[in-house]
Protein backbone atom coordinates (compact mmCIF):
# COMPACT_ATOMS: atom_id res chain seq x y z
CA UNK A 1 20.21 -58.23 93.39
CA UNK A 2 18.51 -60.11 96.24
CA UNK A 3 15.28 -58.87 97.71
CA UNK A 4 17.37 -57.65 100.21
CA UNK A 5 19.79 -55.37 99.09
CA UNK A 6 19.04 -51.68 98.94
CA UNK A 7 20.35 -48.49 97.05
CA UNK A 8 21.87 -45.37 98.40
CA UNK A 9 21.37 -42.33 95.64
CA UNK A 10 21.34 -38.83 94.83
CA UNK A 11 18.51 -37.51 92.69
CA UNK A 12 17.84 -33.98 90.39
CA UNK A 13 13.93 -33.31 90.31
CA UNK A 14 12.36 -34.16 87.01
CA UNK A 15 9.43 -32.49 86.19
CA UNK A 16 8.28 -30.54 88.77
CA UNK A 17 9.24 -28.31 92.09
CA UNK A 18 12.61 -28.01 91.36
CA UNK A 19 13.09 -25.28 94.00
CA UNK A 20 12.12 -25.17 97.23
CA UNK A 21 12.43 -22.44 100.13
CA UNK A 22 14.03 -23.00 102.98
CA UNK A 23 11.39 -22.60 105.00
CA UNK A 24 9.53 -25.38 103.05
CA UNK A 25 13.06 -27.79 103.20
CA UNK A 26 12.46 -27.23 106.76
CA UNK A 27 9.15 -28.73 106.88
CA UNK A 28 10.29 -31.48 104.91
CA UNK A 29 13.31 -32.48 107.45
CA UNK A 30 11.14 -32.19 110.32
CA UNK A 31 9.99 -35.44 112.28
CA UNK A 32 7.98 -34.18 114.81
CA UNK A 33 4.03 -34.17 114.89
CA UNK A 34 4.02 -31.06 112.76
CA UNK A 35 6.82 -32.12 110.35
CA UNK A 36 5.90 -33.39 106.79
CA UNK A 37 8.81 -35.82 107.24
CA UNK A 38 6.85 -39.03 108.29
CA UNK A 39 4.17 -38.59 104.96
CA UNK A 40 7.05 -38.05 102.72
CA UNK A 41 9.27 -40.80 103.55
CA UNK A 42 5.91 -43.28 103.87
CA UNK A 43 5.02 -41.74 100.05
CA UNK A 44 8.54 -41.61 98.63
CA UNK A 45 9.01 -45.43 99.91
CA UNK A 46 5.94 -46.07 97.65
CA UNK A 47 7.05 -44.67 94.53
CA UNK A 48 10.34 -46.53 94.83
CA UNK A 49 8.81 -49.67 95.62
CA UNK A 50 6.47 -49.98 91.99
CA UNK A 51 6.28 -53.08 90.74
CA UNK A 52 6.10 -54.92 93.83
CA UNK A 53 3.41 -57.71 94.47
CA UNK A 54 3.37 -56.60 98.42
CA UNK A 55 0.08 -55.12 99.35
CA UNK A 56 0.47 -55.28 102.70
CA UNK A 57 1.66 -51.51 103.81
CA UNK A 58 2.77 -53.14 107.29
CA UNK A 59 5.20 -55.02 105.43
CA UNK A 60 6.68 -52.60 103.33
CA UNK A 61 7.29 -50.06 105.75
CA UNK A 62 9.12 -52.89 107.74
CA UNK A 63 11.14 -54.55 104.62
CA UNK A 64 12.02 -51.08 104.36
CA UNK A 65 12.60 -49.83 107.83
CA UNK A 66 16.35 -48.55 107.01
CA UNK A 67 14.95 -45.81 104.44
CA UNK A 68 15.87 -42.78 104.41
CA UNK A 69 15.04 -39.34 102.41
CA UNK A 70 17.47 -36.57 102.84
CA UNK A 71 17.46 -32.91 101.02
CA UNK A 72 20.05 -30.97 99.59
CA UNK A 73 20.20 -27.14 98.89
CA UNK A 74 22.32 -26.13 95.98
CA UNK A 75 22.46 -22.78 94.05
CA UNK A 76 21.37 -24.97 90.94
CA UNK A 77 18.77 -26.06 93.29
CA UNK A 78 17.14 -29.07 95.30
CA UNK A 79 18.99 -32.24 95.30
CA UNK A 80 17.30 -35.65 97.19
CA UNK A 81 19.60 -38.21 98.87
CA UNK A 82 17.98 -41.98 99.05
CA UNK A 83 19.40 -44.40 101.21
CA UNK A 84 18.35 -47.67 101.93
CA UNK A 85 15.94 -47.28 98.43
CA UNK A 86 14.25 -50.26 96.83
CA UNK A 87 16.54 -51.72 93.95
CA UNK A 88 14.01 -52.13 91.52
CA UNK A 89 13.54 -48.36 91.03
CA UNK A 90 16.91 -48.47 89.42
CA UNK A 91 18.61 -50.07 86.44
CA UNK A 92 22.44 -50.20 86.72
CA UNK A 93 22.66 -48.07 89.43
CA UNK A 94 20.36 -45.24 87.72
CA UNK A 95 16.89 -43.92 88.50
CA UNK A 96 14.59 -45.11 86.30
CA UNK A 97 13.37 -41.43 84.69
CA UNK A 98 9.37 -42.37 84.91
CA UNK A 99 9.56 -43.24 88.70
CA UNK A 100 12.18 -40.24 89.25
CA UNK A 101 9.46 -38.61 87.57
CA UNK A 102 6.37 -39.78 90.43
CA UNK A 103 9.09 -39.28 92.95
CA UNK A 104 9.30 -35.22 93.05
CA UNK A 105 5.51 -35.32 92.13
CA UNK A 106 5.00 -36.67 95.66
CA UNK A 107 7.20 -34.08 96.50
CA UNK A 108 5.66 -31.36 94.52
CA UNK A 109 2.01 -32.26 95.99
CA UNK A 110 2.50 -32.81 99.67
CA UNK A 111 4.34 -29.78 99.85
CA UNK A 112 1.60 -27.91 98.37
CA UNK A 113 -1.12 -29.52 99.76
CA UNK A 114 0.11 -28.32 103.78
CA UNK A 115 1.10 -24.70 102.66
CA UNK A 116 -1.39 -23.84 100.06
CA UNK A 117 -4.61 -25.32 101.21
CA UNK A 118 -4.52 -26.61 104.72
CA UNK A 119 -2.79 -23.92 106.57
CA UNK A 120 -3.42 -21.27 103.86
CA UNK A 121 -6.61 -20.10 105.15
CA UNK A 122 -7.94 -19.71 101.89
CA UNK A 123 -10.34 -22.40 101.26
CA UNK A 124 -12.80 -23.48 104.17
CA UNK A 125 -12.57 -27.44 104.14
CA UNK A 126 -16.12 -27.27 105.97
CA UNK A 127 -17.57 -26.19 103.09
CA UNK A 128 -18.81 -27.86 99.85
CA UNK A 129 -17.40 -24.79 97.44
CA UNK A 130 -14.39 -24.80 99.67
CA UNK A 131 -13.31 -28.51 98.91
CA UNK A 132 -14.20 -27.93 95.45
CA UNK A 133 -11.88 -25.43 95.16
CA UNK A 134 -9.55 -27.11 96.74
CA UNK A 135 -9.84 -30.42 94.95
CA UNK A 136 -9.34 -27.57 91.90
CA UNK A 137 -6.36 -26.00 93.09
CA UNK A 138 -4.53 -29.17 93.91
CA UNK A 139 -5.28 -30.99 90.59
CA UNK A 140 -4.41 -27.49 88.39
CA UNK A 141 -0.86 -27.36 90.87
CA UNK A 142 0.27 -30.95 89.42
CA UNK A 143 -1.05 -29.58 85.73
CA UNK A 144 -3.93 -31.94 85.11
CA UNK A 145 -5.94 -29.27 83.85
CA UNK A 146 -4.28 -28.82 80.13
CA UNK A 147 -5.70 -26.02 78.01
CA UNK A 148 -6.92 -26.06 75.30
CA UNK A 149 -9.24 -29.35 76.91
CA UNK A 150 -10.60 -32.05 75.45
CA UNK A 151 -13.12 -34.32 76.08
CA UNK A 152 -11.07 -37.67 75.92
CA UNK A 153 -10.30 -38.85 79.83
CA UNK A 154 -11.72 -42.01 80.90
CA UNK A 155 -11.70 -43.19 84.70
CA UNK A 156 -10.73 -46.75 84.95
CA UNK A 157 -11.35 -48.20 88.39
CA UNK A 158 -10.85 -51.89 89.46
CA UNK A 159 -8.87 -54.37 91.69
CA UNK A 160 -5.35 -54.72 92.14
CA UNK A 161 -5.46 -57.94 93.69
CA UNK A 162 -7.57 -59.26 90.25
CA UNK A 163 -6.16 -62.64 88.21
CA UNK A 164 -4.53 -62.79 85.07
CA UNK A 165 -7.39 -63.10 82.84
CA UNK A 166 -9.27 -60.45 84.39
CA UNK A 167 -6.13 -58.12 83.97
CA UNK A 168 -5.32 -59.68 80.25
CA UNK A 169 -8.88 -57.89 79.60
CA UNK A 170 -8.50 -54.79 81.16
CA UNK A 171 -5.36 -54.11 78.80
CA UNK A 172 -7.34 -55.27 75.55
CA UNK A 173 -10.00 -52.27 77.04
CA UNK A 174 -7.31 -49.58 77.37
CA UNK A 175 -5.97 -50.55 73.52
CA UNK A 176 -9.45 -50.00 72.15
CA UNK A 177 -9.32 -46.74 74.11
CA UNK A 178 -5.71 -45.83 72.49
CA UNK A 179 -7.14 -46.37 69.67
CA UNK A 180 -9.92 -44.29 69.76
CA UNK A 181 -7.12 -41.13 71.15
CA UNK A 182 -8.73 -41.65 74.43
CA UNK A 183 -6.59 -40.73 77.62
CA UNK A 184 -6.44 -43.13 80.62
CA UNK A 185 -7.20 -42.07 84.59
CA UNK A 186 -6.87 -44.50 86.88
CA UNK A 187 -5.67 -45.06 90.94
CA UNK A 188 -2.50 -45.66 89.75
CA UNK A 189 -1.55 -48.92 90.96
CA UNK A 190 -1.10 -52.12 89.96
CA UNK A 191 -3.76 -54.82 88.66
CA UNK A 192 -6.59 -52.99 86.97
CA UNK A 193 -5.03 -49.92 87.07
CA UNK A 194 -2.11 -50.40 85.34
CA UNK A 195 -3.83 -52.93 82.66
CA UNK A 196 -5.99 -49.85 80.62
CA UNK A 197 -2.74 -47.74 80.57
CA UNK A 198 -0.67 -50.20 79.43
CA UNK A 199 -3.00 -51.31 76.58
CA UNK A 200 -3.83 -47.63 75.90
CA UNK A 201 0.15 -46.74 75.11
CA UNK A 202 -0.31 -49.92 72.06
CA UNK A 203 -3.12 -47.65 70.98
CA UNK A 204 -1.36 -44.52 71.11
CA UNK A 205 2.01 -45.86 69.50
CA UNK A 206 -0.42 -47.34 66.57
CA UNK A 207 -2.03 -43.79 66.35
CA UNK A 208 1.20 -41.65 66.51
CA UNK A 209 -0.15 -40.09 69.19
CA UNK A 210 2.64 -39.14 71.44
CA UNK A 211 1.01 -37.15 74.11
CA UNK A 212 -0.93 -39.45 75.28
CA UNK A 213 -1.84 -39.32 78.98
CA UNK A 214 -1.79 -41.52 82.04
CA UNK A 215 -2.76 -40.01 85.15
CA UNK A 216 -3.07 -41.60 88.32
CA UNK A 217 -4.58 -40.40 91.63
CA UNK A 218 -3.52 -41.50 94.96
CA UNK A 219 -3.91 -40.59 98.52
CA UNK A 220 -1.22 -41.15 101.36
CA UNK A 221 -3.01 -43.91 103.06
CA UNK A 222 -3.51 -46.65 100.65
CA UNK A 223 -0.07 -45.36 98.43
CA UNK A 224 2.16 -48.41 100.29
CA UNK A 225 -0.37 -50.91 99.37
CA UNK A 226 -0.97 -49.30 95.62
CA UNK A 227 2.57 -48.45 94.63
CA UNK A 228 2.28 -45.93 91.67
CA UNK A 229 2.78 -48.12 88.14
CA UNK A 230 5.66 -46.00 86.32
CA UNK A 231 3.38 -45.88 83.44
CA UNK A 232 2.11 -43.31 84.76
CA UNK A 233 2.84 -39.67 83.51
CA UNK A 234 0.70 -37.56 85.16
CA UNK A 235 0.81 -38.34 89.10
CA UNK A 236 -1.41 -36.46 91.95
CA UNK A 237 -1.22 -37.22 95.41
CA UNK A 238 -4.56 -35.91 96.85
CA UNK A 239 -4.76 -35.53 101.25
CA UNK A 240 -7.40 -38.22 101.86
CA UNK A 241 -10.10 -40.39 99.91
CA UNK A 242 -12.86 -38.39 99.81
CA UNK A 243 -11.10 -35.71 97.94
CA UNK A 244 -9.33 -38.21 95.60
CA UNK A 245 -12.49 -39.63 94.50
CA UNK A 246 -14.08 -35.69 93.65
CA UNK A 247 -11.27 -35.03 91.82
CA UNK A 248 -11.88 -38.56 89.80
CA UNK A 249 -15.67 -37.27 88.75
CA UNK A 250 -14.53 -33.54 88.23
CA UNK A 251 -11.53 -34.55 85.90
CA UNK A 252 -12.62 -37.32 83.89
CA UNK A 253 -15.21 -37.37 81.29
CA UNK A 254 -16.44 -41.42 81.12
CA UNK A 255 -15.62 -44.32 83.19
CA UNK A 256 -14.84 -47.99 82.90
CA UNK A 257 -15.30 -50.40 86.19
CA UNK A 258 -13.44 -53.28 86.23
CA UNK A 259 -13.67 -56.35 88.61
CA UNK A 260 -12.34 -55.57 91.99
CA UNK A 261 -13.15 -55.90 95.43
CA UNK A 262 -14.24 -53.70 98.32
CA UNK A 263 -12.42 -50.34 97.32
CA UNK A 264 -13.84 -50.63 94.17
CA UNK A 265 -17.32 -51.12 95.59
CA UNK A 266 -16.48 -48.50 97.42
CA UNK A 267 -15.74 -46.08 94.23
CA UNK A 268 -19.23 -47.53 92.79
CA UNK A 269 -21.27 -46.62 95.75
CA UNK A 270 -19.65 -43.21 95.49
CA UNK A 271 -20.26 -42.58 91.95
CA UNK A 272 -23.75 -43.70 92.28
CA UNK A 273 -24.66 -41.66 95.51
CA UNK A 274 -23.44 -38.18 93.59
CA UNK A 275 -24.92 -39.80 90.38
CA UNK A 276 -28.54 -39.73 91.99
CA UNK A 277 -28.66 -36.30 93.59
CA UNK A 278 -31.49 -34.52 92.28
CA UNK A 279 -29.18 -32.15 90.46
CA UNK A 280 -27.15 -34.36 88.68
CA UNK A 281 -30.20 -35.93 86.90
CA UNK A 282 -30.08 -34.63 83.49
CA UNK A 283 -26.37 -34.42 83.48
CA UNK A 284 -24.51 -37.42 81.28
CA UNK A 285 -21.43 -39.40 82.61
CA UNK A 286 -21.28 -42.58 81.30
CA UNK A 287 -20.48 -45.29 83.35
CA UNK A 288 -19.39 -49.07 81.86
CA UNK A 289 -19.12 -52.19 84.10
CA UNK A 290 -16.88 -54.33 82.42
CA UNK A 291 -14.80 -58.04 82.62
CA UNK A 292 -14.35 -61.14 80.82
CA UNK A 293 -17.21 -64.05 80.47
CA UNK A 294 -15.20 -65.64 83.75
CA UNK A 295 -16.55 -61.75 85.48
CA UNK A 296 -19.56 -61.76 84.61
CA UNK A 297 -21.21 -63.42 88.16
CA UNK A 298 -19.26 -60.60 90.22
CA UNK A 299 -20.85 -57.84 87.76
CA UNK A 300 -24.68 -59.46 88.76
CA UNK A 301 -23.80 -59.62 91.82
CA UNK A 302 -22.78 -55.91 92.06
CA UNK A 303 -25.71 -55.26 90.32
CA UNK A 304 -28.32 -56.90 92.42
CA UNK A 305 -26.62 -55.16 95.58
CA UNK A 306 -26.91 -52.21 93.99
CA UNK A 307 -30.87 -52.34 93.11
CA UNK A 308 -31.67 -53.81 96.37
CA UNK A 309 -30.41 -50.95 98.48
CA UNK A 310 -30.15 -48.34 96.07
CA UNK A 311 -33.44 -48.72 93.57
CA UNK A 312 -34.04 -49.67 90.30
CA UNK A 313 -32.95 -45.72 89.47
CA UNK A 314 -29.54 -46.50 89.97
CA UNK A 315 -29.24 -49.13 87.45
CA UNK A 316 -30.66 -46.35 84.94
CA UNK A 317 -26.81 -44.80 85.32
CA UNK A 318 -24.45 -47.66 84.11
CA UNK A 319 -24.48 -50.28 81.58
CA UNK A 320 -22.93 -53.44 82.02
CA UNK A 321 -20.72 -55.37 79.45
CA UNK A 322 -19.39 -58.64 79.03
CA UNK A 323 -16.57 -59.84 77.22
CA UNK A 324 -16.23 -56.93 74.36
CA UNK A 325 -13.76 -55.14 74.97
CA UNK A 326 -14.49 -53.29 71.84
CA UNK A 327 -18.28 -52.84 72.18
CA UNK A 328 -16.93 -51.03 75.53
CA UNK A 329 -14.93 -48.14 73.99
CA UNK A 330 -17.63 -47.58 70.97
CA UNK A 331 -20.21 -47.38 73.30
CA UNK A 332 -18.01 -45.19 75.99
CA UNK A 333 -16.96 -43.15 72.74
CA UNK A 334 -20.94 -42.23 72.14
CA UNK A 335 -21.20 -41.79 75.60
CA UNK A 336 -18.46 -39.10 75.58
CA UNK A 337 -19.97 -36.97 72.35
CA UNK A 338 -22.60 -36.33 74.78
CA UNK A 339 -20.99 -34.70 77.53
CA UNK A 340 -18.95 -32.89 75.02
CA UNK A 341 -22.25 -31.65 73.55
CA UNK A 342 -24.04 -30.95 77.22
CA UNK A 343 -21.21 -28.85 78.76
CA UNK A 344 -20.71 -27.04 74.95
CA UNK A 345 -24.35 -25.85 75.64
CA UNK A 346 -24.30 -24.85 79.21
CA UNK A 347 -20.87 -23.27 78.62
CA UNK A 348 -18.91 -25.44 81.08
CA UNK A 349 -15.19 -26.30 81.01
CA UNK A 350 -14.12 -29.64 79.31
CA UNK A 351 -11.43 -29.72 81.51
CA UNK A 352 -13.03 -30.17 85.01
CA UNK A 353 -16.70 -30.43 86.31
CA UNK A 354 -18.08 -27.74 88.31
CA UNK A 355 -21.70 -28.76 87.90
CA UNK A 356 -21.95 -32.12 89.14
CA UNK A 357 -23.34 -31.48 92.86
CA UNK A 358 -21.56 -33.57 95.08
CA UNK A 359 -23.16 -33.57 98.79
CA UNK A 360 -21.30 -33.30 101.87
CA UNK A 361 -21.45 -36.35 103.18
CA UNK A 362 -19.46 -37.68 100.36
CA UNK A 363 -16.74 -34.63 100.55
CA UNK A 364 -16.40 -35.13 104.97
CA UNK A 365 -13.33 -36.99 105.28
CA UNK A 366 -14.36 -40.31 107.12
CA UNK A 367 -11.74 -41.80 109.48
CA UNK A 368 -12.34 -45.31 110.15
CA UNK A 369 -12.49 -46.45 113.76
CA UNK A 370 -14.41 -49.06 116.02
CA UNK A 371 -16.75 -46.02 117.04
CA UNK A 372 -17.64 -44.26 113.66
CA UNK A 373 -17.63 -47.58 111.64
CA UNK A 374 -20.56 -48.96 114.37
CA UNK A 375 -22.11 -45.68 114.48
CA UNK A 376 -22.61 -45.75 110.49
CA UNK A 377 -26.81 -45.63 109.90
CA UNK A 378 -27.38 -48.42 107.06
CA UNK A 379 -31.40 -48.66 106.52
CA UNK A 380 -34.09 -48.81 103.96
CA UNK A 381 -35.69 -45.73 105.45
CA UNK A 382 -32.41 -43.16 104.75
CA UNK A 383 -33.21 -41.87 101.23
CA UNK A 384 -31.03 -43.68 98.12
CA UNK A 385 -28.08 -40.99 97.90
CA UNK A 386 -27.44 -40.71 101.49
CA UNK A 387 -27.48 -44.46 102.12
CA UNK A 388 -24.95 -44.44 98.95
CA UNK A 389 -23.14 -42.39 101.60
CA UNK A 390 -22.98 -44.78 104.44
CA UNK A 391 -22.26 -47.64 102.21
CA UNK A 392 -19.19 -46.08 100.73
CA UNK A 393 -18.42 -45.21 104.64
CA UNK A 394 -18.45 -48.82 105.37
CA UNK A 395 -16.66 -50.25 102.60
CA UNK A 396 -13.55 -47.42 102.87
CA UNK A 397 -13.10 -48.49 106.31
CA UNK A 398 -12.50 -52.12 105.49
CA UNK A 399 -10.38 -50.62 102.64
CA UNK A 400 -8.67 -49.06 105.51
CA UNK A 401 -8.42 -52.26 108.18
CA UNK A 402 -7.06 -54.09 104.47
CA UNK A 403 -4.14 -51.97 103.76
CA UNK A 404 -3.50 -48.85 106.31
CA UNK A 405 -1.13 -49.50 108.70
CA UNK A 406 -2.26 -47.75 111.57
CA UNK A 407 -6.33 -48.86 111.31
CA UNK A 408 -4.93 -52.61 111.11
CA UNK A 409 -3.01 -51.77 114.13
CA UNK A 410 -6.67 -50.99 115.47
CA UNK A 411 -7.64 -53.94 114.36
CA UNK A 412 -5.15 -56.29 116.26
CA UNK A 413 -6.06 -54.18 119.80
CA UNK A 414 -9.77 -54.15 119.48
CA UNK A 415 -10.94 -56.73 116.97
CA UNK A 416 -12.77 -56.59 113.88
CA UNK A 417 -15.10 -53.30 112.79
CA UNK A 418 -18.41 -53.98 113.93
CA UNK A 419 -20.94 -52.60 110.76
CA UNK A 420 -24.67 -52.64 111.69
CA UNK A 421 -28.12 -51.51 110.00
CA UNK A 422 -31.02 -53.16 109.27
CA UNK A 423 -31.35 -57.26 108.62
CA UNK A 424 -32.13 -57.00 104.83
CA UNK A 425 -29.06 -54.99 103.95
CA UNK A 426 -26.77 -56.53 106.70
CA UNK A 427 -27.63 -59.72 104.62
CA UNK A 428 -26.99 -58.49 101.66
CA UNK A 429 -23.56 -57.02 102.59
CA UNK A 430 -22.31 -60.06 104.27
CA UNK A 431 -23.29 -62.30 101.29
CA UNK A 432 -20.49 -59.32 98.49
CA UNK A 433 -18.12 -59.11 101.27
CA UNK A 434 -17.89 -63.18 101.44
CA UNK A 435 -18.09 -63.55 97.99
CA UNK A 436 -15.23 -61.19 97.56
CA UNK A 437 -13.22 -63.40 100.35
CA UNK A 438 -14.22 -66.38 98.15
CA UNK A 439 -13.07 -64.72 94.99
CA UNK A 440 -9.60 -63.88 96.93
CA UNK A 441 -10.57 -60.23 95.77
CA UNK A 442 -9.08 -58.69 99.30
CA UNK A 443 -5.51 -59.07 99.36
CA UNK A 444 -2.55 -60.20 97.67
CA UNK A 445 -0.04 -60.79 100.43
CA UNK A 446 -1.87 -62.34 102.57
CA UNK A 447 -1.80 -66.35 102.21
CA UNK A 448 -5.60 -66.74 104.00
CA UNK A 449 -7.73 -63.36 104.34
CA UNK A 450 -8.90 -62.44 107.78
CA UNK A 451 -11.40 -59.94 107.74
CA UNK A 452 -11.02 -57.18 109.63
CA UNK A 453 -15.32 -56.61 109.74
CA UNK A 454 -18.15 -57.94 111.49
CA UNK A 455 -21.37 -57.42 110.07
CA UNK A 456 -24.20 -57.80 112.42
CA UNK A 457 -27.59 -56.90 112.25
């Protein structure tokens, strides 16, 4: 096939929502502002397109312009026409059964996700218990939650756009994990994370262990840019970021950091901001920064950015290392008796978090735009967790300018984000984001990186 041709199909569900109501089928068809049409196709196109080396979603959407998702009602149930589908989803004419698989879990979650918990009534989104619950309620729907729970799911966060050596290493992490019957969480993408699971299934296969798990989360807007891997076997498709990265810390027991570039500085700052709320003190999540020798001056420098805006007291919650992959799951492996231990006395679930506080100002969706991205309040005088908060702000909107369609559309009428604060940390942040330009750490597709920031001061 040429990287032009296309594939018209007809697909069964596999493995979940394989009814729908009318009603719902309606929603589905419908293009206008209300319809669920629009966020279907865009996550549908996504799913088909795994594997691809295209991180620009502008560029997808238009390779792909001719796509098409159609829905038919049976009496055996819901059948999904394709047209003008990427080829590589299929192999001789015939879905491949892992993506078919992702495909009707997009399905499964959007449809949820508008009729269950935005339009429900039930849970108030304004609230901190409210998105809890909702984060719950979403992540239980697309059968995360497994009973009876273990304590064995590690978060793996890290680039897409990372080299081969960085992504050689983040496979020889996820075998050590495998080996060790630990289960693999990651964004569900390509680069670093798709290395972990695809180690971790060597692991497994050594152990006979033939359950093992590899769930990714997603969110609609960077989906096109982070095509699902089809390793993945347990697929959610939360509404926005903020609520993706909640379910992350609520789900997952440990987690592993691998080199990356803004959005996983972004997934740092958050961590760390809920990490150092008073009320999370005493409770353990162990957190590993990890890479090859080649890494280790991206890992300082994360560091040092960290204490200078932060405090020391951040530092006090991760431990870096270098180069050891297997020193990394012994020492995550310790790290994970604890919280079994700490939630086995205080009689919490193994299977999702309900202590951790998280504050609201990491649950408020945050839309970038030239006006809330210069409004953002970066200083030395906010206290540690809430300047965590603005940080994370700042970073997810150049995540956004990088690979959302519409904010780079933004971009190209108004110019670059504008991100202000005080001198010190305007410094600081200009010196990561250029070293992640230098590193090429921003995008794959594009040939020279334009940044879509301005950092002033």
């Amino acid at each position: 096939m040429t990287d032009h041709e296309t594939v018209d199909a007809e697909v069964w569900p596999e493995g979940s929502l394989e009814v729908l109501s009318q009603f719902e089928v309606d929603q589905l068809r419908g293009s206008d502002e209300g319809g669920l049409y629009p966020l279907l196709r865009r996550c549908m196109l996504a799913v088909l397109n795994s594997g691809s080396q295209m991180d620009d979603t502008r560029a997808v959407l238009e390779r792909f312009k001719d796509f098409r998702v159609g829905f038919i009602q049976q009496d055996r149930g819901l059948k999904v026409s394709l047209s003008g589908a990427p080829p590589d989803a299929f192999v001789d004419g015939k879905m491949i059964r892992g993506i078919r698989e992702l495909l009707f879990a997009v399905l499964r979650d959007i449809v949820f996700t508008r009729n269950e918990i935005t339009e429900d009534g039930r849970f108030d989104l304004q609230t901190g218990e409210g998105t809890t619950n909702a984060v719950f309620h979403i992540v239980r729907n697309a059968r995360l939650l497994l009973t009876p729970a273990d304590v064995n799911i590690v978060v793996c966060w890290g680039g897409h756009a990372i080299g081969r050596e960085e992504y050689d290493y983040t496979k020889l992490v996820g075998y050590e994990l495998g080996l060790r019957g630990l289960n693999v969480c990651t964004g569900c993408g390509p680069g670093a994370m798709k290395g972990p699971m695809k180690g971790a299934t060597i692991g497994h296969a050594k152990q006979r262990i033939r359950d093992g798990r590899y769930i990714g989360i997603t969110e609609p807007g960077i989906i096109a840019a982070e095509a699902p891997n089809p390793i993945v076997n347990s697929l959610v498709i939360m509404p926005d970021m903020e609520k993706r990265l909640e379910a992350f810390v609520r789900v997952g027991h440990g987690i592993v950091v691998f080199p990356g570039g803004v959005g996983t500085a972004e997934e740092i700052l958050y961590l760390l901001g809920v990490l150092l709320h008073p009320d999370n003190s005493t409770q353990p999540l162990p957190v590993i920064m990890t890479g090859p020798a080649s890494s280790e001056p991206y890992f300082r420098q994360i560091d040092d950015f960290v204490v200078a805006t932060l405090g020391k007291e951040a530092r006090q919650r991760y431990s870096i290392v270098i180069d050891n992959p297997r020193a990394v799951a012994r020492k995550l492996a310790r790290g994970l008796d604890d919280v079994h231990e700490f939630r086995k006395q205080h009689g919490d679930a193994y299977y999702f978090n309900w202590r951790l506080s998280i504050d609201r100002d990491f649950q408020q969706p945050f839309r970038a735009t030239h006006d809330t991205m210069s409004a953002l309040q970066i200083s030395e005088e906010l206290p540690p967790h809430v300047l965590a908060a603005n940080l994370r702000r700042a970073f997810s909107g150049i995540v956004s300018g990088n690979v959302r369609d519409d904010t780079a559309a933004q971009i190209e009428k108004h110019g670059p984000f504008r991100i202000n604060g005080s001198a010190r940390i305007m410094t600081l942040l200009d010196e990561l984001l250029a070293s992640f330009v230098v590193q090429k750490r921003m995008k794959i597709a594009a040939g020279s990186y334009k940044p879509c920031y301005r950092v002033s001061n």
